[in-house]
Protein backbone atom coordinates (compact mmCIF):
# COMPACT_ATOMS: atom_id res chain seq x y z
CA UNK A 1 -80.99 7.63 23.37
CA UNK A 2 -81.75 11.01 24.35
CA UNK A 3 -80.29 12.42 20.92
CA UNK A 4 -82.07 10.05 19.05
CA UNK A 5 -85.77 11.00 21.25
CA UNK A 6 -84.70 14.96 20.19
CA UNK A 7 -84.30 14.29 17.15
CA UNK A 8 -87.57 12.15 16.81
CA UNK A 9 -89.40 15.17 18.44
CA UNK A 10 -88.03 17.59 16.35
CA UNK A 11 -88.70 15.95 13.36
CA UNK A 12 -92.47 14.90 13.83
CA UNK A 13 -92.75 18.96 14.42
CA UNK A 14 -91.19 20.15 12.09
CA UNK A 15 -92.01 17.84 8.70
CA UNK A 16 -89.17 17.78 5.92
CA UNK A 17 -86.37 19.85 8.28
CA UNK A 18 -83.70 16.80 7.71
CA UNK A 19 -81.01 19.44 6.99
CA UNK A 20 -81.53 21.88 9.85
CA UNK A 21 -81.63 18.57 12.13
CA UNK A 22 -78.04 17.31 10.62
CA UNK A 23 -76.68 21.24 10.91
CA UNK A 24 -77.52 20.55 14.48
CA UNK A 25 -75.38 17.45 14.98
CA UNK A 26 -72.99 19.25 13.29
CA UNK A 27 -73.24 22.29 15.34
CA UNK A 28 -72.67 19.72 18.10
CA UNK A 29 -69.36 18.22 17.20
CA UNK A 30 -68.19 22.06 16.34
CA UNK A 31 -68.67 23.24 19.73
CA UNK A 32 -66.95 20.08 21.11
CA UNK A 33 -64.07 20.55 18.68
CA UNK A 34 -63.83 24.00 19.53
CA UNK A 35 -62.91 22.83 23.03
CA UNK A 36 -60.08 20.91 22.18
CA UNK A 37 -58.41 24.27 20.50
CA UNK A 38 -58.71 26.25 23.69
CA UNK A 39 -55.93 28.32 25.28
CA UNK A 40 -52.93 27.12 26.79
CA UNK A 41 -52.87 28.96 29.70
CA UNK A 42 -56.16 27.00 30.51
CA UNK A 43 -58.72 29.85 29.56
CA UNK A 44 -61.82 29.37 27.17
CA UNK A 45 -61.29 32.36 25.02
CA UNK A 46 -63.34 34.67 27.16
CA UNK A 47 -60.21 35.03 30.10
CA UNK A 48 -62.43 32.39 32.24
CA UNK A 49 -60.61 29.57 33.86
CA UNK A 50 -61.66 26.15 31.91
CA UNK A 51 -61.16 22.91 34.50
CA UNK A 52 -61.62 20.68 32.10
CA UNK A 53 -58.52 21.96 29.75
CA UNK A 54 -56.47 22.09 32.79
CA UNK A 55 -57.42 19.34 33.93
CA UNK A 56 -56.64 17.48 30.29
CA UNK A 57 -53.13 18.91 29.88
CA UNK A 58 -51.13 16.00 29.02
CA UNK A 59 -54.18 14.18 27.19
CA UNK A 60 -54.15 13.54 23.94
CA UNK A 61 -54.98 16.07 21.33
CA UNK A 62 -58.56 15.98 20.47
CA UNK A 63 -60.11 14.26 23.54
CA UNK A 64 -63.42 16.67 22.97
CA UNK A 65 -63.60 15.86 19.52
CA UNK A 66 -63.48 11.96 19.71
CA UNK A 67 -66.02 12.65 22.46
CA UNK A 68 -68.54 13.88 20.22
CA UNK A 69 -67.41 11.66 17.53
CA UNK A 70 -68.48 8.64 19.81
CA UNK A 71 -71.45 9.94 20.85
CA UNK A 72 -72.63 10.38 16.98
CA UNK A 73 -71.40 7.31 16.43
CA UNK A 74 -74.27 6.33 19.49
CA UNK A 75 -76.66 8.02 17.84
CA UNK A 76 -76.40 6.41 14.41
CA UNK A 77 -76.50 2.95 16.30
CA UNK A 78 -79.46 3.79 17.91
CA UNK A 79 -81.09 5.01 15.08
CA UNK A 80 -80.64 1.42 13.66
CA UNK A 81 -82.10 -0.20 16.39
CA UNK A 82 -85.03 1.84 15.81
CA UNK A 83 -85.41 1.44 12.36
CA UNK A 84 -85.25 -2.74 12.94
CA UNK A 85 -87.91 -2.32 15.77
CA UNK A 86 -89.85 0.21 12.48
CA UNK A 87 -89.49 -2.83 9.99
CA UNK A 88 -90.30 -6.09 12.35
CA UNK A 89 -92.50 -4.52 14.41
């Protein structure tokens, strides 16, 4: 729901920006696919020490990914409920 109220906000300020507001969501599941192609040896590219991929070895690939997969997935979802409450009012 908090996507979705963003992404209200930013389009009632910012009239016909449809694109820049999808290059955000897809700016979103980029950085959380990025995570999944970490380092190894547990680091997040910048010689820090990432808990998270250490604490995922042994997951499957892509955990980050289908993360931000299913939280689009949310979003669209509650985008429909929105648009019902828009039509029936």
């Amino acid at each position: 729901v908090d996507l979705y109220v963003l992404e209200r906000a930013f389009l009632s300020t910012h009239p016909e920006s449809e694109l820049l507001v999808e290059e955000v969501w897809k700016g979103y599941r980029s950085y959380f696919e990025s995570l999944d192609c970490q380092n190894d040896d547990g680091t997040n590219g910048e010689g820090n020490k990432n808990d998270a991929v250490v604490s995922n070895r042994g997951a499957s690939e892509g955990t980050y990914g289908h993360v931000a997969k299913s939280v689009l997935n949310r979003l669209e979802q509650v985008r429909m409920r929105g648009r019902k409450r828009e039509c029936f009012g």
